[in-house]
PDB file of N, CA and C in Angstrom:
ATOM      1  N   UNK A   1      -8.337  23.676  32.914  1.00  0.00           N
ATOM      2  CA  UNK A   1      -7.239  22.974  32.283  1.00  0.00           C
ATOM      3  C   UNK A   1      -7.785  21.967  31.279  1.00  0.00           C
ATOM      4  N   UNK A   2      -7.171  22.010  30.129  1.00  0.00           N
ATOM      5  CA  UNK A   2      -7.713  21.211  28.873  1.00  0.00           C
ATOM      6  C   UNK A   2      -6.488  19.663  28.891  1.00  0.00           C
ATOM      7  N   UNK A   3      -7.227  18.741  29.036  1.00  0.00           N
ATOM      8  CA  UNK A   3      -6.576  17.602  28.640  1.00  0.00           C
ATOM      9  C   UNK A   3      -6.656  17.289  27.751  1.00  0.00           C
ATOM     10  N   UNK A   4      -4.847  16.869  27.583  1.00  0.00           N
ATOM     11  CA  UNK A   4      -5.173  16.181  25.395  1.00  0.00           C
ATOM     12  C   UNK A   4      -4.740  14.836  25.728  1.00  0.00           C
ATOM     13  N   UNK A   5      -5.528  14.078  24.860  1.00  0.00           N
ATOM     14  CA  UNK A   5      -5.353  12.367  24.791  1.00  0.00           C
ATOM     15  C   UNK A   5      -4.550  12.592  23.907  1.00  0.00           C
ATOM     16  N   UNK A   6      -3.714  11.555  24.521  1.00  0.00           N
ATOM     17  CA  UNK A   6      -2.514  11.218  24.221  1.00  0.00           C
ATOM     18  C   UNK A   6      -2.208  10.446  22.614  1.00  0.00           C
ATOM     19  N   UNK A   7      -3.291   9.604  22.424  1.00  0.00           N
ATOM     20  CA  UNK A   7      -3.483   9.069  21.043  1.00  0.00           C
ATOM     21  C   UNK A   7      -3.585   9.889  19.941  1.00  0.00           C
ATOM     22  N   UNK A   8      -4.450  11.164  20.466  1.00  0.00           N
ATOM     23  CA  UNK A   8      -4.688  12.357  19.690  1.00  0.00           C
ATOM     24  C   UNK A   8      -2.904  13.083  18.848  1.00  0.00           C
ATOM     25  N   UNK A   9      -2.371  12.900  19.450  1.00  0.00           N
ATOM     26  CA  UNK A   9      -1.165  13.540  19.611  1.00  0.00           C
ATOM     27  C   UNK A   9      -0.618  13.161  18.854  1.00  0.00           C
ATOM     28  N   UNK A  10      -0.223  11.504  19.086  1.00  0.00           N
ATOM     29  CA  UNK A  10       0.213  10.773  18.035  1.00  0.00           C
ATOM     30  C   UNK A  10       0.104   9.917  16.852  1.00  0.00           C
ATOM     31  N   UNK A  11      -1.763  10.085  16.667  1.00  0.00           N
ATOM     32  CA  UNK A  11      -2.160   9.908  15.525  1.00  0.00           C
ATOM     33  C   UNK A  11      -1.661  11.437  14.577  1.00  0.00           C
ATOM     34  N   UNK A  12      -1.534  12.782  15.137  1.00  0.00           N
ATOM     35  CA  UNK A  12      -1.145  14.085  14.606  1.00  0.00           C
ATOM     36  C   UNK A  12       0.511  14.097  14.366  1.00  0.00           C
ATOM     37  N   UNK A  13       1.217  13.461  15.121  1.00  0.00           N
ATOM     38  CA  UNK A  13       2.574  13.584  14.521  1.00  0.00           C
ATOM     39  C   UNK A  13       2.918  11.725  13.737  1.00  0.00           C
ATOM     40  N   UNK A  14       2.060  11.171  13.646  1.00  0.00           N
ATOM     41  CA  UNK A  14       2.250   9.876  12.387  1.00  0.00           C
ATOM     42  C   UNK A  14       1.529  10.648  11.698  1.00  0.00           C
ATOM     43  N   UNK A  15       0.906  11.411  10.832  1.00  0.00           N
ATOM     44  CA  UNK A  15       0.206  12.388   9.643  1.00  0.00           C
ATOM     45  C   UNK A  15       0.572  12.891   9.346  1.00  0.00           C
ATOM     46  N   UNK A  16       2.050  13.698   9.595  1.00  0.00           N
ATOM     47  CA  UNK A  16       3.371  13.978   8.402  1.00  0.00           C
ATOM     48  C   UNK A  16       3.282  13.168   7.348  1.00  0.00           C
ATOM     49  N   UNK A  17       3.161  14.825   6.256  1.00  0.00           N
ATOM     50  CA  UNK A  17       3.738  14.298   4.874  1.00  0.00           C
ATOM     51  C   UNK A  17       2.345  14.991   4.409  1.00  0.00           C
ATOM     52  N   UNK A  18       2.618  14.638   2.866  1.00  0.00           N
ATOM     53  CA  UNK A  18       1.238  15.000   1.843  1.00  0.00           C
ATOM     54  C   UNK A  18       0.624  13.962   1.535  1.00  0.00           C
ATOM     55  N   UNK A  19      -0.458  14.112   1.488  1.00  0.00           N
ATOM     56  CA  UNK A  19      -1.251  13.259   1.569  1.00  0.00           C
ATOM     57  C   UNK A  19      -2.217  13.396  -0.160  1.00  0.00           C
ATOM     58  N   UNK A  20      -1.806  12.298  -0.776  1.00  0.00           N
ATOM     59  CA  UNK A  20      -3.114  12.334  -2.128  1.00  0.00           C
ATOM     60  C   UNK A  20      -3.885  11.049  -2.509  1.00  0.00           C
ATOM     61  N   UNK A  21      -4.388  11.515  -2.770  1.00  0.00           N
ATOM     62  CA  UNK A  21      -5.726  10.396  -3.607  1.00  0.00           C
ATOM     63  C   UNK A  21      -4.817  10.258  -5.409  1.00  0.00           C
ATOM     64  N   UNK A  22      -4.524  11.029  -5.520  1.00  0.00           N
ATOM     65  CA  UNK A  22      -4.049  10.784  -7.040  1.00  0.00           C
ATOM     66  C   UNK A  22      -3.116   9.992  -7.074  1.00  0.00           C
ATOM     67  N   UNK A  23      -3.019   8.895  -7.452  1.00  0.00           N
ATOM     68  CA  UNK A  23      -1.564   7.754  -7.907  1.00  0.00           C
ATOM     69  C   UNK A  23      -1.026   8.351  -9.213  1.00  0.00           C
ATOM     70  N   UNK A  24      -1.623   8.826 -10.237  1.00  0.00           N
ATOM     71  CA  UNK A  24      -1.050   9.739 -11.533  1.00  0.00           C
ATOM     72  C   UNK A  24      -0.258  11.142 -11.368  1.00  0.00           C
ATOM     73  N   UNK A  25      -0.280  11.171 -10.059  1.00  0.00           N
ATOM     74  CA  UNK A  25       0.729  12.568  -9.608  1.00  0.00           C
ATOM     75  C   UNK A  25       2.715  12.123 -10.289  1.00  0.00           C
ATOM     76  N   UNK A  26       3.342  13.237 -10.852  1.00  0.00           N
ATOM     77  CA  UNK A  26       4.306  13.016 -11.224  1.00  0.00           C
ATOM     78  C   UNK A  26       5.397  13.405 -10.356  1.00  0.00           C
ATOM     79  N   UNK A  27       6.609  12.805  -9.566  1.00  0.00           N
ATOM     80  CA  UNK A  27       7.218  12.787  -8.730  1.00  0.00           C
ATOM     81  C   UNK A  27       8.628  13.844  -9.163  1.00  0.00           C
ATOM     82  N   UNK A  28       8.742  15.092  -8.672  1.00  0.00           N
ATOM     83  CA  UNK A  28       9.484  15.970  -9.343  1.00  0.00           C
ATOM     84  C   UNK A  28      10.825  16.207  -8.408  1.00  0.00           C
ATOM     85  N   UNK A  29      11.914  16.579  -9.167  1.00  0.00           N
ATOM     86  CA  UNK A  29      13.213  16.305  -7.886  1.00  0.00           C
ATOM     87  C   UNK A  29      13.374  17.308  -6.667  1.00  0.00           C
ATOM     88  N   UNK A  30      12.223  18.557  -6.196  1.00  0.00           N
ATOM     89  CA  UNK A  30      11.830  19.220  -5.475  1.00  0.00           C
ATOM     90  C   UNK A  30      10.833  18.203  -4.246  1.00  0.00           C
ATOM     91  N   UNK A  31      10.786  17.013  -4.265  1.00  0.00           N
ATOM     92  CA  UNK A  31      10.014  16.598  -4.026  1.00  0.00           C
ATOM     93  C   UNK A  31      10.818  15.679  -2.811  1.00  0.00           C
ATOM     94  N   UNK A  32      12.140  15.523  -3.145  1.00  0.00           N
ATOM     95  CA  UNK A  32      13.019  14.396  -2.460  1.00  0.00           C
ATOM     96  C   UNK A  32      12.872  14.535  -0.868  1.00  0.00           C
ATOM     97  N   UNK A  33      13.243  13.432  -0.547  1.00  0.00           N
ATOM     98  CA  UNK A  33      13.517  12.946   0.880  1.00  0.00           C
ATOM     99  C   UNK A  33      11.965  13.969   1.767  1.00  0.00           C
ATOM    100  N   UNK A  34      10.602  13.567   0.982  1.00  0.00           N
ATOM    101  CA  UNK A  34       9.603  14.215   1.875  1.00  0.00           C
ATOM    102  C   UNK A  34       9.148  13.125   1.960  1.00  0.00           C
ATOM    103  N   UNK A  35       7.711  13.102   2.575  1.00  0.00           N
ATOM    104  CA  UNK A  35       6.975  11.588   3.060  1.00  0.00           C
ATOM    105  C   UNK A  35       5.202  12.102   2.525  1.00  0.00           C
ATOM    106  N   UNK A  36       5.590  11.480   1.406  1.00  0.00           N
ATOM    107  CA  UNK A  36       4.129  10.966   0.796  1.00  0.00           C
ATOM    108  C   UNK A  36       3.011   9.751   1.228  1.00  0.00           C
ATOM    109  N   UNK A  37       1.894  10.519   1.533  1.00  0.00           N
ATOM    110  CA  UNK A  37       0.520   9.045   1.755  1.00  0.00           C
ATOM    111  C   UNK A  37       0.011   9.055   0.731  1.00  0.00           C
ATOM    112  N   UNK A  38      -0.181   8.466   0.323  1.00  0.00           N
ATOM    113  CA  UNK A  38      -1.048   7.811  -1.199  1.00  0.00           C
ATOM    114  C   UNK A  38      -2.229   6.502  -0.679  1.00  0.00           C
ATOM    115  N   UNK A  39      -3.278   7.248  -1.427  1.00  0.00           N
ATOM    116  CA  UNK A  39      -4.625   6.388  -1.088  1.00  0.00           C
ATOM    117  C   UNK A  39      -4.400   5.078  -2.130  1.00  0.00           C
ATOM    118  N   UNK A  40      -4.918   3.855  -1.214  1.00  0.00           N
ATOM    119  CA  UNK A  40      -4.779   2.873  -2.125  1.00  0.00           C
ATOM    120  C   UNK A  40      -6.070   1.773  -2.455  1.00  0.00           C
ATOM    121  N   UNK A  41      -6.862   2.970  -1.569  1.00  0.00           N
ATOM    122  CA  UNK A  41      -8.061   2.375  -1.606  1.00  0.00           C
ATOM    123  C   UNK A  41      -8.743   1.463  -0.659  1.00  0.00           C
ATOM    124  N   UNK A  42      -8.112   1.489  -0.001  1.00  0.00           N
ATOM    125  CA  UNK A  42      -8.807   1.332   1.637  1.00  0.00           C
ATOM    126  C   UNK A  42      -7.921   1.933   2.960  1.00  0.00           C
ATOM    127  N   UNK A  43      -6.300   2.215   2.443  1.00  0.00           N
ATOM    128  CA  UNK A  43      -6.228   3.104   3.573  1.00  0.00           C
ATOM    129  C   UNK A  43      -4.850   4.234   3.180  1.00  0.00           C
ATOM    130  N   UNK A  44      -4.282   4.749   3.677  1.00  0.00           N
ATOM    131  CA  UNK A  44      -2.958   5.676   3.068  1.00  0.00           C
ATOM    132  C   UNK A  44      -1.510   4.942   3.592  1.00  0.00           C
ATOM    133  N   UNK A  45      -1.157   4.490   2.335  1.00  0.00           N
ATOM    134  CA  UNK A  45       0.330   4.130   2.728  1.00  0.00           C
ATOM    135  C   UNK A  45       1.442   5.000   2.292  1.00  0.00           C
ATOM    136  N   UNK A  46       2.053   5.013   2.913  1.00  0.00           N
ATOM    137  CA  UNK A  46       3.339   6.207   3.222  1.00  0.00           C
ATOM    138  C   UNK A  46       4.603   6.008   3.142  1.00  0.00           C
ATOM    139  N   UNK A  47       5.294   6.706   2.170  1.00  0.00           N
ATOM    140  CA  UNK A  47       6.902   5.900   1.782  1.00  0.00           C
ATOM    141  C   UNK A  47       7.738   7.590   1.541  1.00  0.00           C
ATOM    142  N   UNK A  48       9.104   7.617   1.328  1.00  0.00           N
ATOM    143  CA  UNK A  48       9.665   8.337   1.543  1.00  0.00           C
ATOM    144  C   UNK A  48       9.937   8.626   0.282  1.00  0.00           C
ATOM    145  N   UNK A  49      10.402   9.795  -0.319  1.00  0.00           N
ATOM    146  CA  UNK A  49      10.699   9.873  -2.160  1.00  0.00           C
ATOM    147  C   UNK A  49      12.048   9.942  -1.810  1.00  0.00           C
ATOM    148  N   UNK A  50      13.077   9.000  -2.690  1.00  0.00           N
ATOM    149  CA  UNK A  50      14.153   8.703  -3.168  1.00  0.00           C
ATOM    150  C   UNK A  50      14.728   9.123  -4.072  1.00  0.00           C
ATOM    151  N   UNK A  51      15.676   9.332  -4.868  1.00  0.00           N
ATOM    152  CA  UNK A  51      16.143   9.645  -6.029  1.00  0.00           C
ATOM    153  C   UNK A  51      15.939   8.790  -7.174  1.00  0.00           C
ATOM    154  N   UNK A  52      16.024   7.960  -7.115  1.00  0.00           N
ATOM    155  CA  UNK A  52      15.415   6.952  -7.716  1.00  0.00           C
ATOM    156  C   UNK A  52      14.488   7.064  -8.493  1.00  0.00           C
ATOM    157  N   UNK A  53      13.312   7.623  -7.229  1.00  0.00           N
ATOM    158  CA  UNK A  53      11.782   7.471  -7.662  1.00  0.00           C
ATOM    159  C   UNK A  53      11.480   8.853  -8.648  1.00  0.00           C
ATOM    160  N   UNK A  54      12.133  10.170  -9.159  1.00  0.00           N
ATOM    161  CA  UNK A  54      12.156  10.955  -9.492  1.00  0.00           C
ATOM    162  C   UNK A  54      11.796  10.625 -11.378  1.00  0.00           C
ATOM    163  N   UNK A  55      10.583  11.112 -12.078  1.00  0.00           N
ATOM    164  CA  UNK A  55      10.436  11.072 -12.802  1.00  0.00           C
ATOM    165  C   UNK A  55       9.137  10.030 -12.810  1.00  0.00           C
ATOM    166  N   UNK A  56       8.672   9.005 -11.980  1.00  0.00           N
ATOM    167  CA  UNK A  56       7.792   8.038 -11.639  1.00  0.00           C
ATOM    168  C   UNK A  56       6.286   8.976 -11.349  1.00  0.00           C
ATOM    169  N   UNK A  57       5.402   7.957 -11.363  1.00  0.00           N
ATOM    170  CA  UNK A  57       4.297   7.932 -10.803  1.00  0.00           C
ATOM    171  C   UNK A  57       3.869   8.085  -9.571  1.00  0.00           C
ATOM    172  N   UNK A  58       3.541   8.739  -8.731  1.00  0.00           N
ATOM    173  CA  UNK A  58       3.148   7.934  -6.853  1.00  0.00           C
ATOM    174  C   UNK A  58       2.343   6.761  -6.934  1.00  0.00           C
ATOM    175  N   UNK A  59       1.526   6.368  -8.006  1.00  0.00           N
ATOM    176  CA  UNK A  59       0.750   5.124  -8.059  1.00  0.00           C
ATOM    177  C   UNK A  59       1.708   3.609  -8.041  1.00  0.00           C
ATOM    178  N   UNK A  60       3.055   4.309  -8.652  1.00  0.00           N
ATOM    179  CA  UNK A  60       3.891   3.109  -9.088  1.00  0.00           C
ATOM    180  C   UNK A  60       4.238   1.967  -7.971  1.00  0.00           C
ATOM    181  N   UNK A  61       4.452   2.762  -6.878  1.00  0.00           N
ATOM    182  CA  UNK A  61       4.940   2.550  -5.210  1.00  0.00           C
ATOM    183  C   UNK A  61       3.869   1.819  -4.341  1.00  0.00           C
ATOM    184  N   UNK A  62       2.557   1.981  -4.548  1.00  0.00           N
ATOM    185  CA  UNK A  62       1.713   1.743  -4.086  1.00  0.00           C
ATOM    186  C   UNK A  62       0.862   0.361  -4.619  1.00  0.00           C
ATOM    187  N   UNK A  63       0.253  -0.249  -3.835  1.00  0.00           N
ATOM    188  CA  UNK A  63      -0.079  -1.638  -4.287  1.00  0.00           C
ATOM    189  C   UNK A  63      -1.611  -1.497  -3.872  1.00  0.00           C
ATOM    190  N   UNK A  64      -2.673  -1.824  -4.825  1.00  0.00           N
ATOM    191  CA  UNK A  64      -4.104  -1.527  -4.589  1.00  0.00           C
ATOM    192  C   UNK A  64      -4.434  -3.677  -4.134  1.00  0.00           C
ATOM    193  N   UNK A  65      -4.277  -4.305  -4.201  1.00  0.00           N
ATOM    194  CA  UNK A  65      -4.212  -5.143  -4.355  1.00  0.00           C
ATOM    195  C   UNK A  65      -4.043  -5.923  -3.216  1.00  0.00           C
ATOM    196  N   UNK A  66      -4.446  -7.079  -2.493  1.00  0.00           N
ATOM    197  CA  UNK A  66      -3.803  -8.427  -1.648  1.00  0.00           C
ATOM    198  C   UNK A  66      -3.151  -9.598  -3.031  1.00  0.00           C
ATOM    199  N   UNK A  67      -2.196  -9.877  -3.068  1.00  0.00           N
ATOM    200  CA  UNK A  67      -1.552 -10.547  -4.094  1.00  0.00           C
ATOM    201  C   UNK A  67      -2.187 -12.225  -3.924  1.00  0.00           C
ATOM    202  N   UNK A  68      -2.305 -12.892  -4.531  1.00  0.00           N
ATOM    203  CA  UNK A  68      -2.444 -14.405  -4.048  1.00  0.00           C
ATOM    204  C   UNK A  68      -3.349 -14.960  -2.615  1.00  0.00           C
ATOM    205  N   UNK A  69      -3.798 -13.226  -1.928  1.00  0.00           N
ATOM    206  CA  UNK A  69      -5.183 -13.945  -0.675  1.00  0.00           C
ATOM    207  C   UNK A  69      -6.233 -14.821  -1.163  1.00  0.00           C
ATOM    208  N   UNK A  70      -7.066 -13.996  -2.140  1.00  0.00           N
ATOM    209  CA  UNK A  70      -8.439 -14.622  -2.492  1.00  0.00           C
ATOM    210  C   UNK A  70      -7.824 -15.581  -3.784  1.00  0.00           C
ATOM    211  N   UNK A  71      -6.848 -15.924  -4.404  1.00  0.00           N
ATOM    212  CA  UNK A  71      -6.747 -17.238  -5.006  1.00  0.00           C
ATOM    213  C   UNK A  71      -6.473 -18.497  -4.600  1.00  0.00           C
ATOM    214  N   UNK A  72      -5.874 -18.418  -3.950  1.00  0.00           N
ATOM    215  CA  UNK A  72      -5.189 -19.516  -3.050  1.00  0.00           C
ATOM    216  C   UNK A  72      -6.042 -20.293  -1.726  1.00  0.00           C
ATOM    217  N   UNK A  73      -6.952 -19.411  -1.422  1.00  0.00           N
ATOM    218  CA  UNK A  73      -8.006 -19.571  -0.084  1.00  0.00           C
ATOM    219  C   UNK A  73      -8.999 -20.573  -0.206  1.00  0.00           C
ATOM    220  N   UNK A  74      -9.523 -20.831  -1.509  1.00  0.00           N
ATOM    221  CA  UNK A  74     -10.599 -21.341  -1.632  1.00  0.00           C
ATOM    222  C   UNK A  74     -10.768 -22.999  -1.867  1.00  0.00           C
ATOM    223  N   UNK A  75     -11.949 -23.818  -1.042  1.00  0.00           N
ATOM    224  CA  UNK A  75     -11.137 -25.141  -1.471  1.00  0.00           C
ATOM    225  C   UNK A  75     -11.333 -25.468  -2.753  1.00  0.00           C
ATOM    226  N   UNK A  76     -11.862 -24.894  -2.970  1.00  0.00           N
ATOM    227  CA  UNK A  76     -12.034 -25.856  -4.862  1.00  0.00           C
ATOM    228  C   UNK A  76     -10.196 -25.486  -5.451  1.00  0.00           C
ATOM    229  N   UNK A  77      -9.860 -24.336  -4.910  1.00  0.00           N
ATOM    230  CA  UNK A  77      -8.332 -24.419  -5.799  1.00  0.00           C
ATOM    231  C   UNK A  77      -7.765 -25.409  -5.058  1.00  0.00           C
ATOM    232  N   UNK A  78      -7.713 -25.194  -4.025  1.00  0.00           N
ATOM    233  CA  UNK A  78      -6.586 -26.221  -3.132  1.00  0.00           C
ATOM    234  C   UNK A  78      -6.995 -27.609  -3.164  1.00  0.00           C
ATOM    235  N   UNK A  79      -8.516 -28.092  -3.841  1.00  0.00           N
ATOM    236  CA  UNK A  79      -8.699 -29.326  -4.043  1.00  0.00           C
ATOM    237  C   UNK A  79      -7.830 -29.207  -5.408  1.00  0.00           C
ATOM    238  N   UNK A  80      -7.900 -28.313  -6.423  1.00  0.00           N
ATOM    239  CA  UNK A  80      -7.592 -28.269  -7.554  1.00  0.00           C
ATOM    240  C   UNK A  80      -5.579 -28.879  -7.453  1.00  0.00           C
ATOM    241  N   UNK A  81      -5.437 -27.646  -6.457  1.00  0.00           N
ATOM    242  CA  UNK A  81      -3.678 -28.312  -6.403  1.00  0.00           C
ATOM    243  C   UNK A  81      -3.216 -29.203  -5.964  1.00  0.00           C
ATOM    244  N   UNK A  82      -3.838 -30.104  -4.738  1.00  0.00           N
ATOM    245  CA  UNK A  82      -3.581 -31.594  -4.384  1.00  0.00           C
ATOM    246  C   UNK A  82      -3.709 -32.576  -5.816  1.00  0.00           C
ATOM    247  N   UNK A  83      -4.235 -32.002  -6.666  1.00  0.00           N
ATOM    248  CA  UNK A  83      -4.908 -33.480  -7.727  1.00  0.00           C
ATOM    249  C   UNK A  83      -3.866 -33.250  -8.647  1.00  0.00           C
ATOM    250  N   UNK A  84      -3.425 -31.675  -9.065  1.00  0.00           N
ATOM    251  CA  UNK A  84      -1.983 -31.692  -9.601  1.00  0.00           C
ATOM    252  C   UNK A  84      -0.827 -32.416  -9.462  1.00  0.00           C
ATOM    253  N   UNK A  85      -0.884 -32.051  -7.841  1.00  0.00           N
ATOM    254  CA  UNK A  85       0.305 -32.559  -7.384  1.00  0.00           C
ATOM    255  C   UNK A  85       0.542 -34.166  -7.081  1.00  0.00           C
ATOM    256  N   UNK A  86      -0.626 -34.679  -7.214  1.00  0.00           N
ATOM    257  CA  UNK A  86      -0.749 -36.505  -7.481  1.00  0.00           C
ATOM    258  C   UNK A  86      -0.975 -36.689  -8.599  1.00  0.00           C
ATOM    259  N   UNK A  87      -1.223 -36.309  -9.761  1.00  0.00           N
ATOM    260  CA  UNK A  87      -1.352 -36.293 -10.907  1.00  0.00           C
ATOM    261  C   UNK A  87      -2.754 -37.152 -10.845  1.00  0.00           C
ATOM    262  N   UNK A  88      -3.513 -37.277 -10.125  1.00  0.00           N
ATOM    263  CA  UNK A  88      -5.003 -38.056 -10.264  1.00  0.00           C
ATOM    264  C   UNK A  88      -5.763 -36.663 -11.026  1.00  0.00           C
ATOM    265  N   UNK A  89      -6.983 -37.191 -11.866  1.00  0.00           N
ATOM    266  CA  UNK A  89      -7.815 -36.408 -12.111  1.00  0.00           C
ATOM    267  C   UNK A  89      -9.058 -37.462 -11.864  1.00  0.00           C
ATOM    268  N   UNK A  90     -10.355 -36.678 -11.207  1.00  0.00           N
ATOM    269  CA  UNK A  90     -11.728 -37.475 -11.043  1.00  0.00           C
ATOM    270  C   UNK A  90     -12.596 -36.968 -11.747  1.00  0.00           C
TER     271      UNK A  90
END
């Protein structure tokens, strides 16, 4: 008797959908209500095609990016925005 782990299973039914590396893929109206992963460069995020999205990019949807992590983190900015916000400069 073969045992299947259970994780196995359901890492295999969350992996629905197509899966690409290309963000320049063009989103065609044969395409609707399926579930696309798109690489974003460190892992595959997965969204549903809409009507909407018909005529778009798959890159468009997808965000390669952390927005405002590494600016905001560092103290020299956040020394930078306290001195703004008192209007002192040293």
């Amino acid at each position: 008797m073969i045992r299947r782990n259970p994780s196995l299973l359901f890492n295999s039914f969350m992996r629905k959908g197509f899966f690409s590396q290309r963000r320049d893929f063009l989103i065609l109206p044969h395409y609707l209500n399926k579930t696309f992963c798109v690489y974003n460069g460190k892992e595959y995020v997965s969204f549903v095609i809409k009507d909407t999205m018909v005529g778009h990019r798959l890159g468009e949807f997808v965000t390669t990016k952390k927005l405002g992590s590494s600016i905001h983190s560092s103290a020299r900015n956040k020394k930078k925005a306290a001195q703004r916000r008192t209007g002192k400069k040293k």
